[in-house]
Protein backbone atom coordinates (compact mmCIF):
# COMPACT_ATOMS: atom_id res chain seq x y z
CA UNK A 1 52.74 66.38 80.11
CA UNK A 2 49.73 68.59 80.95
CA UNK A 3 50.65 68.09 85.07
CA UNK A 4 54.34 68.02 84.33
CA UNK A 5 54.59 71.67 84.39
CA UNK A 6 52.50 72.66 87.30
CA UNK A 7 54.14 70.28 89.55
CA UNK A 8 57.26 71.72 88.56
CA UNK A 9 55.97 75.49 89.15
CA UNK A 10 54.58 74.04 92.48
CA UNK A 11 58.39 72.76 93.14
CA UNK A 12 60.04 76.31 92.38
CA UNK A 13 57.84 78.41 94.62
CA UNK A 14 58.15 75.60 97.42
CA UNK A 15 62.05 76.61 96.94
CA UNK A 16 62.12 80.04 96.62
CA UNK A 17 60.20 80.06 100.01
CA UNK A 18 63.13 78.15 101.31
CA UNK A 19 65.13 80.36 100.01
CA UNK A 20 63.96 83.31 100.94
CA UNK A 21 63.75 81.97 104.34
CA UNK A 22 66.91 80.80 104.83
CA UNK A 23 68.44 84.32 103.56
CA UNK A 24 66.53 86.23 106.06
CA UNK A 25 67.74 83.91 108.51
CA UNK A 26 71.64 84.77 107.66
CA UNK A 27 70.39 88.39 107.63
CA UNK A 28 69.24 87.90 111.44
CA UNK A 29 72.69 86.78 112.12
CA UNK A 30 74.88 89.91 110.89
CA UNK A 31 72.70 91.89 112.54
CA UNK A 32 73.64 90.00 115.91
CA UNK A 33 77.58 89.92 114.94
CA UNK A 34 77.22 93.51 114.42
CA UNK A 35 75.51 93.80 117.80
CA UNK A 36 78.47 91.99 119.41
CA UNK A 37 81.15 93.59 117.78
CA UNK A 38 79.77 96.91 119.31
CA UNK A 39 78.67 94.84 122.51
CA UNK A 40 82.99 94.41 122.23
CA UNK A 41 83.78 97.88 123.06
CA UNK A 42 85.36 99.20 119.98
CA UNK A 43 83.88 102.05 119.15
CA UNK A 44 84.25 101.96 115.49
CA UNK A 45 83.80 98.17 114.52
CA UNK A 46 85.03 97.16 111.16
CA UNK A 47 82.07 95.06 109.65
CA UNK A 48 84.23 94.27 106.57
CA UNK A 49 86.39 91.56 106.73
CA UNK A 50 88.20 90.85 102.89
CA UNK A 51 89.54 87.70 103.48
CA UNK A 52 86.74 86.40 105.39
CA UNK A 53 84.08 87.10 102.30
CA UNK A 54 87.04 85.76 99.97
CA UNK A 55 87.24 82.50 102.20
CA UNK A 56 83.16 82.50 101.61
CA UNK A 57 83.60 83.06 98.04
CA UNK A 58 86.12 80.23 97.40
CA UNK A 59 84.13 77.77 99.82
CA UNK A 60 80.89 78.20 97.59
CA UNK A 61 82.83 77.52 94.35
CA UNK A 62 84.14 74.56 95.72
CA UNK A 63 80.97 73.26 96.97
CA UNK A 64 79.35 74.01 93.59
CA UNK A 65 77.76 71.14 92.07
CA UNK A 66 75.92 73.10 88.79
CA UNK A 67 74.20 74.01 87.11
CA UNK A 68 75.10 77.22 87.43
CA UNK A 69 79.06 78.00 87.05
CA UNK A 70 81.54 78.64 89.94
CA UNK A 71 81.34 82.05 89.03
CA UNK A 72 77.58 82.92 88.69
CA UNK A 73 76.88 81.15 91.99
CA UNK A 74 79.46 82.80 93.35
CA UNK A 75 77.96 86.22 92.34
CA UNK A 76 74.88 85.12 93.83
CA UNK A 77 76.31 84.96 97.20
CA UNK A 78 78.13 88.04 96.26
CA UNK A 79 75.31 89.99 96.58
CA UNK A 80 73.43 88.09 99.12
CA UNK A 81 76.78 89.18 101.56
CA UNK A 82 76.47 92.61 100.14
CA UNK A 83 73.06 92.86 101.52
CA UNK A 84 73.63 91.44 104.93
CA UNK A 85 76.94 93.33 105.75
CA UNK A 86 74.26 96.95 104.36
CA UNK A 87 72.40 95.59 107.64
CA UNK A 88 75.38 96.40 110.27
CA UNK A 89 77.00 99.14 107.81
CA UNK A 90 76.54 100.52 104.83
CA UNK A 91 80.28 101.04 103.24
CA UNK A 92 80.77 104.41 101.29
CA UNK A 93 83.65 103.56 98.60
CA UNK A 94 84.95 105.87 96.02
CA UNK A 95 85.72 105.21 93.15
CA UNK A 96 87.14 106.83 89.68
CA UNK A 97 83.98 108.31 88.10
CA UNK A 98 82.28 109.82 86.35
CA UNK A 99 79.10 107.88 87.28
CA UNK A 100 79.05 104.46 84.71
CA UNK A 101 82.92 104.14 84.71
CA UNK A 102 84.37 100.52 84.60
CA UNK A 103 85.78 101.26 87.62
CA UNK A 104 82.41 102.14 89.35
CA UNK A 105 81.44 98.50 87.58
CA UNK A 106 84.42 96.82 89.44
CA UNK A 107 83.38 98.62 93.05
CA UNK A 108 80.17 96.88 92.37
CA UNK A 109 81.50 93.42 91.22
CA UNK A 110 83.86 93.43 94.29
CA UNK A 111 81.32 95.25 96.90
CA UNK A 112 78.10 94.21 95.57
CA UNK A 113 75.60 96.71 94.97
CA UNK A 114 74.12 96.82 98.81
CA UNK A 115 77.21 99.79 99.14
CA UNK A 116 76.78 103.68 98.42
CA UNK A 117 79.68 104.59 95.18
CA UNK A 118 80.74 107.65 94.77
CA UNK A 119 82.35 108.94 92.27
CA UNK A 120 86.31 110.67 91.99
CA UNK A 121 87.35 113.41 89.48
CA UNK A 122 90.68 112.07 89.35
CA UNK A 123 92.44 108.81 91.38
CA UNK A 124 94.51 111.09 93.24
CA UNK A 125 90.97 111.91 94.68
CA UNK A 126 90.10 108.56 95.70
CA UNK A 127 93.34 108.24 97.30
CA UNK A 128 92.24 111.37 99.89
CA UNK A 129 88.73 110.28 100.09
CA UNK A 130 90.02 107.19 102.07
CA UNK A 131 93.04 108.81 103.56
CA UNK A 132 90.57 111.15 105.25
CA UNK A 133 88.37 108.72 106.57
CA UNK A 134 85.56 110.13 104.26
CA UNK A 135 85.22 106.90 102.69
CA UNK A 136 85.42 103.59 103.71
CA UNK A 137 87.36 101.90 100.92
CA UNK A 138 88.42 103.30 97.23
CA UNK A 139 88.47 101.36 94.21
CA UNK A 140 91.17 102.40 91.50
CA UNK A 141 92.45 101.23 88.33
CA UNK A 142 95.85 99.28 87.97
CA UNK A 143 96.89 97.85 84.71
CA UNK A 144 95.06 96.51 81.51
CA UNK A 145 96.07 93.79 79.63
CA UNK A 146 96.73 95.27 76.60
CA UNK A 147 97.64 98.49 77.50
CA UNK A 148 99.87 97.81 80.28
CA UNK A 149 100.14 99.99 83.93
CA UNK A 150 98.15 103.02 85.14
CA UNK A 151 100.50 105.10 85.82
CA UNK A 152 98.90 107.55 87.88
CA UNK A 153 97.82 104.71 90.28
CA UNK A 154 101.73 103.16 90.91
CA UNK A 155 102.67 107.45 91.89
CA UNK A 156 100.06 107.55 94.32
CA UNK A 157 101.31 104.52 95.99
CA UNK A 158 104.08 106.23 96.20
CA UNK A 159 103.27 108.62 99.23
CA UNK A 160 100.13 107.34 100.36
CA UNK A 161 100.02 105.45 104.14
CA UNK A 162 96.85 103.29 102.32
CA UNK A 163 97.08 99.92 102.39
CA UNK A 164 95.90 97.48 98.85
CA UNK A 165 92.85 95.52 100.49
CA UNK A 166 91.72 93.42 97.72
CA UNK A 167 91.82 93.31 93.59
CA UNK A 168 89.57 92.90 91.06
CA UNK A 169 89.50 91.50 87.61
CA UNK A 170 86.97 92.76 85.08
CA UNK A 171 86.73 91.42 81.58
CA UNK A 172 86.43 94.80 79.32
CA UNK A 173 83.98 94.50 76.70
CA UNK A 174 83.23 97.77 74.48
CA UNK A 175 79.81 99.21 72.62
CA UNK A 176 79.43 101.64 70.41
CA UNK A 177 76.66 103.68 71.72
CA UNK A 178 74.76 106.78 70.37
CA UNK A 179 71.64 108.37 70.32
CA UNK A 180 71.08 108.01 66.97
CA UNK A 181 70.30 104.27 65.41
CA UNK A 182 71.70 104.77 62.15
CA UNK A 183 75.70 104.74 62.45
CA UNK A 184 76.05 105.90 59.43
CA UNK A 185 74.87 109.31 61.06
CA UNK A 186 78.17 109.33 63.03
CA UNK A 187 81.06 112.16 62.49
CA UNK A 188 82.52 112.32 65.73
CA UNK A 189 83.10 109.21 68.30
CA UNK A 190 84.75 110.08 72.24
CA UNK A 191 86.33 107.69 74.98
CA UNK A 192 89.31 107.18 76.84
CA UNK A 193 92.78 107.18 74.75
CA UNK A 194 92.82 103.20 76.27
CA UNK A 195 89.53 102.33 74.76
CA UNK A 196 90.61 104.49 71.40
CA UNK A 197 93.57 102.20 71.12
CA UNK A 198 91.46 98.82 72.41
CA UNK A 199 89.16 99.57 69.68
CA UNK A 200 91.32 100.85 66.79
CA UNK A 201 90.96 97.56 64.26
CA UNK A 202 87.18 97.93 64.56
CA UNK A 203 87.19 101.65 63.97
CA UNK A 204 88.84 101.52 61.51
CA UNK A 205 87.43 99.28 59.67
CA UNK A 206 83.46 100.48 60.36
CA UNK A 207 84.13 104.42 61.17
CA UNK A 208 87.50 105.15 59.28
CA UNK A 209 86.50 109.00 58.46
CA UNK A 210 84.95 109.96 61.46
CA UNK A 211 86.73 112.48 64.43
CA UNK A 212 88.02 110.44 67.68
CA UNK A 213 88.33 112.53 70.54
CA UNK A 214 90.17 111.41 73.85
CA UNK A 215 88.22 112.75 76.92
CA UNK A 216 88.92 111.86 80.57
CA UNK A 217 86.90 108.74 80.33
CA UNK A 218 83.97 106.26 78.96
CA UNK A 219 81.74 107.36 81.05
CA UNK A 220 82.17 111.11 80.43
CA UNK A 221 82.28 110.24 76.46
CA UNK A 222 78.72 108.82 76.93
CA UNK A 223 77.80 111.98 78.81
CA UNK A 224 78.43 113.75 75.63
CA UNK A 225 76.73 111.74 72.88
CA UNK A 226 73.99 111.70 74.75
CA UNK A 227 74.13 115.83 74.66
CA UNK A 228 75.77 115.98 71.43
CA UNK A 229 73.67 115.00 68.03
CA UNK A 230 75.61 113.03 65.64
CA UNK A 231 78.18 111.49 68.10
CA UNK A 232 78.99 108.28 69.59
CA UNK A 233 80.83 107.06 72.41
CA UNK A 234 83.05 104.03 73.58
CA UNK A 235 81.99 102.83 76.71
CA UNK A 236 79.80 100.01 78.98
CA UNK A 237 76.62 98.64 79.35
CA UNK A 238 76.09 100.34 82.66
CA UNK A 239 77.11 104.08 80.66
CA UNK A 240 74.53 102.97 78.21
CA UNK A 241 71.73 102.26 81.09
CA UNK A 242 72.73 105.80 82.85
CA UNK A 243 72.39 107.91 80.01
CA UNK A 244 70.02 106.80 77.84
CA UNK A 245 71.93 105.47 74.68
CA UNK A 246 71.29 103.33 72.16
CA UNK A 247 73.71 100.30 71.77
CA UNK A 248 75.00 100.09 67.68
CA UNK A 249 78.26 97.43 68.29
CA UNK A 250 78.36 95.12 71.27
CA UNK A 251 82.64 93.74 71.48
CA UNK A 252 84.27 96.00 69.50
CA UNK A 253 87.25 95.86 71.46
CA UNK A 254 90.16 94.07 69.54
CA UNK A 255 91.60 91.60 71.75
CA UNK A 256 88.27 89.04 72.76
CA UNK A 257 90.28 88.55 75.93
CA UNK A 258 90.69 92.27 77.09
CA UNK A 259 90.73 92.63 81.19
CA UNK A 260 91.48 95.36 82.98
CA UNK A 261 92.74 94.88 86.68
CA UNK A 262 91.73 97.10 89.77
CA UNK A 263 92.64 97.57 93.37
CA UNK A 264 91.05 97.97 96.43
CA UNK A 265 92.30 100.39 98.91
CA UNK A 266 91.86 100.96 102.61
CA UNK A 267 93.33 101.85 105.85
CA UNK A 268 93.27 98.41 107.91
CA UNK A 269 95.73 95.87 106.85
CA UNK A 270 94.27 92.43 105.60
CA UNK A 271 95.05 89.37 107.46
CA UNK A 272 96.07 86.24 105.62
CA UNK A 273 93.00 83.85 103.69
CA UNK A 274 95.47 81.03 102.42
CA UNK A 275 95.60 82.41 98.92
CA UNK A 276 97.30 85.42 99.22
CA UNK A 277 98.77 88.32 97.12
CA UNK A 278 101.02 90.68 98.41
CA UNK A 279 102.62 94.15 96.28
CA UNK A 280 105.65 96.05 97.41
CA UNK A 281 107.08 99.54 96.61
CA UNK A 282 111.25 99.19 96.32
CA UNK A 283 113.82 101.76 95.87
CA UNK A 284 117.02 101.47 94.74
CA UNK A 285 120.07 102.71 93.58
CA UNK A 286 121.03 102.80 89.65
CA UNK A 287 124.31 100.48 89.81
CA UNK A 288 125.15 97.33 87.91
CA UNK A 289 123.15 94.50 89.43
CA UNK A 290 120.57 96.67 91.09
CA UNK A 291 117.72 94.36 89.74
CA UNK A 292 119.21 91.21 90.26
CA UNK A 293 120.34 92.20 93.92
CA UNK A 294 116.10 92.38 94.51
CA UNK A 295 115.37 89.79 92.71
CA UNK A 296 117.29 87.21 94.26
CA UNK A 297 116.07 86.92 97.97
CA UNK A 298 112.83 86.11 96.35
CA UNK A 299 114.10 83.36 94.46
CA UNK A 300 116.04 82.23 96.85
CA UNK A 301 112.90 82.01 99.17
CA UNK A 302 111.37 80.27 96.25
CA UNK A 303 108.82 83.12 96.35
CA UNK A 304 106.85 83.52 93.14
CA UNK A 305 106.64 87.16 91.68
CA UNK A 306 104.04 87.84 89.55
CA UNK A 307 104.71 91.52 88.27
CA UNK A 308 107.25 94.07 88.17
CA UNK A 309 107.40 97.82 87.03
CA UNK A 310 109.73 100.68 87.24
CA UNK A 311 108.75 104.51 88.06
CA UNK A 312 111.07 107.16 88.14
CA UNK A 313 111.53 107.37 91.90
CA UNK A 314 111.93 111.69 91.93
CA UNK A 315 114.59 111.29 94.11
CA UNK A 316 116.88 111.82 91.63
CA UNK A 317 118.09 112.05 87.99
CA UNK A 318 117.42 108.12 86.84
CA UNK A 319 116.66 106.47 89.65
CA UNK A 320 113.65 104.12 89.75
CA UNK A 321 111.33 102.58 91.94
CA UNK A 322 110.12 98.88 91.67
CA UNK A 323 105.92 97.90 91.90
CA UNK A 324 106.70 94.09 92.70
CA UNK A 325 103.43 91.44 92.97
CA UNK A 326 104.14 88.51 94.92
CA UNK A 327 102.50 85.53 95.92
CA UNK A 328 101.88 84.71 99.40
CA UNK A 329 100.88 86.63 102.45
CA UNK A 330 103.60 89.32 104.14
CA UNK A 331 103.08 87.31 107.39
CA UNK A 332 103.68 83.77 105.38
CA UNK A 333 107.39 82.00 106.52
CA UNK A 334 108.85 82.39 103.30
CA UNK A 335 107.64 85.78 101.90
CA UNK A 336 108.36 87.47 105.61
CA UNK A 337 112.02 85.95 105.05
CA UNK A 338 112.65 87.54 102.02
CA UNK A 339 111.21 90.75 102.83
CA UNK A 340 114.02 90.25 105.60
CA UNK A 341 116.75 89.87 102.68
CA UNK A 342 115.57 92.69 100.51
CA UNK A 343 115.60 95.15 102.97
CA UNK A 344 119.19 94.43 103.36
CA UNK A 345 119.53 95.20 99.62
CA UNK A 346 117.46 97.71 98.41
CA UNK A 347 117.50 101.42 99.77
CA UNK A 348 113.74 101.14 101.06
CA UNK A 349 111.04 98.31 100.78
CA UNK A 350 107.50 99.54 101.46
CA UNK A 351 104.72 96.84 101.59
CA UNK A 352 101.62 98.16 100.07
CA UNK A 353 99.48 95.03 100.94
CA UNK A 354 98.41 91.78 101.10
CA UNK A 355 95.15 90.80 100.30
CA UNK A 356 92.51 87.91 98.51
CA UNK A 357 94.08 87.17 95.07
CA UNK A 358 90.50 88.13 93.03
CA UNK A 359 88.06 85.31 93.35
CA UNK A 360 85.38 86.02 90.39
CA UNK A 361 87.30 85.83 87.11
């Protein structure tokens, strides 16, 4: 026993030196794809390919043979393709902040943390940060699964020229976090309306007399407990980390399976991976059989929709647009087919993307 474990220390470093090797060797080699993609002639390369690190992604979990799970390896190499890609370019994405939003968490989950996040005052914002070119990609919030749609996402989709590049699902989990360690010290708790209503069954049953005040979001709630005595805030681990707050409740949220989805948005249009998603924008007049006169070149194309949501359109007293998800790629046979039909329908059809359905659960 007394050799066991030095052998098997031995054994480790012997690995990580392998490792380490071997990573510095795919390092070598985006540097040299970024040399030829200049070497090309295009003078402003795009190092970022989202269904070529999704086809990466999906290849490693298959390949996976434990211990670690699908997705933890898959996190690994996350990060390791984070860092290499930082070698040719180092992506600027914007996201909706303050600094230590879950939406900032998401960037980072989808990105890896080798990019530069900035963060939005409002998702309109990260909208014209990538419109304008100041920002590579934009990372916004699109439904929750408990509290349904964002609906200040689905309006900007409704002008913008942007293009959905990629989605991400994050699996919300809420703390209660203060400066003070004694919760019974507690009269006034902030965070977003959402995580208000997430967290309702645990406030009120441990903070049933104390003040909850909706502010623009978790991350600016923990900006004020940590400023304000006597206050806590809903929010994440990573708000906790970036300002300096002590953690009273870990999962307060109600529903144990609480995810919120995000997308990722862009100018260049994604080409097909195999396992696809794509979202349209539809318009269309209020008559009997509006819906089912949409509806029915998908089925008929035995194309599988996966979401659907009306806006009012502001074109007009009652009229609604349609946010339809989709599987498949726009280019596929079958989804380009019914696109074909629907447009014959509907008074406009607007594809908004297609792009990697989200490989980390």
């Amino acid at each position: 026993m007394s050799d066991t474990l030095p052998k098997l220390r031995k054994k480790i470093d012997d690995l990580d030196e392998q490792i380490q090797s071997l990573i510095s060797q795919r390092a070598q080699v985006a540097v040299e794809v970024a040399e030829a993609k200049t070497a090309s002639g295009n003078s402003a390369p795009s190092f970022y390919r989202a269904e070529r690190e999704a086809e990466v992604l999906r290849k490693v979990m298959e390949r996976n043979q434990g211990p670690l799970s699908d997705q933890e390896i898959a996190r690994l190499f996350r990060e390791i393709m984070s860092a290499c890609l930082a070698l040719e370019q180092v992506m600027s994405i914007a996201y909706l902040g303050p600094e230590g939003t879950y939406t900032q968490t998401a960037a980072l989950k989808h990105f890896g943390h080798s990019v530069a996040t900035l963060p939005q005052a409002s998702i309109a914002d990260v909208f014209h940060e990538v419109e304008s070119g100041n920002m590579a990609y934009g990372v916004v919030p699109i439904e929750n699964s408990t509290e349904g749609m964002v609906t200040h996402t689905l309006d900007e989709f409704m002008n913008s020229s942007l293009h959905i590049c990629g989605e991400v699902e994050l699996r919300i989990h809420h703390c209660l976090l203060s400066q003070t360690d004694d919760i019974s010290q507690i009269h006034k708790v902030y965070s977003h309306r959402q995580s208000l209503a997430q967290c309702h069954r645990w406030l009120d049953a441990n903070l049933a007399t104390v003040e909850r005040i909706d502010v623009s979001s978790n991350a600016e709630a923990a900006r004020r407990a940590a400023a304000e005595k006597g206050t806590a805030a809903i929010a994440g681990d990573m708000a906790a980390e970036i300002y300096a707050l002590r953690t009273l409740a870990k999962n307060i949220e109600d529903e144990t399976n609480n995810t919120t989805r995000f997308l990722v948005i862009g100018k260049r249009a994604t080409p097909a991976c195999g396992k696809d998603k794509t979202s349209i924008l539809v318009y269309a007049d209020n008559k009997p059989g509006s819906l089912h006169r949409i509806l029915a070149p998908l089925a008929n194309n035995n194309v599988s929709m996966t979401r659907i949501e009306s806006r009012p359109s502001r074109q007009g007293v009652w009229n609604y647009v349609f946010f339809i998800d989709i599987e498949g790629h726009q280019t596929d046979v079958t989804v380009t087919k019914a696109l074909s039909e629907l447009r014959q329908e509907a008074n406009m059809v607007k594809v908004l993307g297609s792009y990697p359905r989200t490989v980390i659960l």
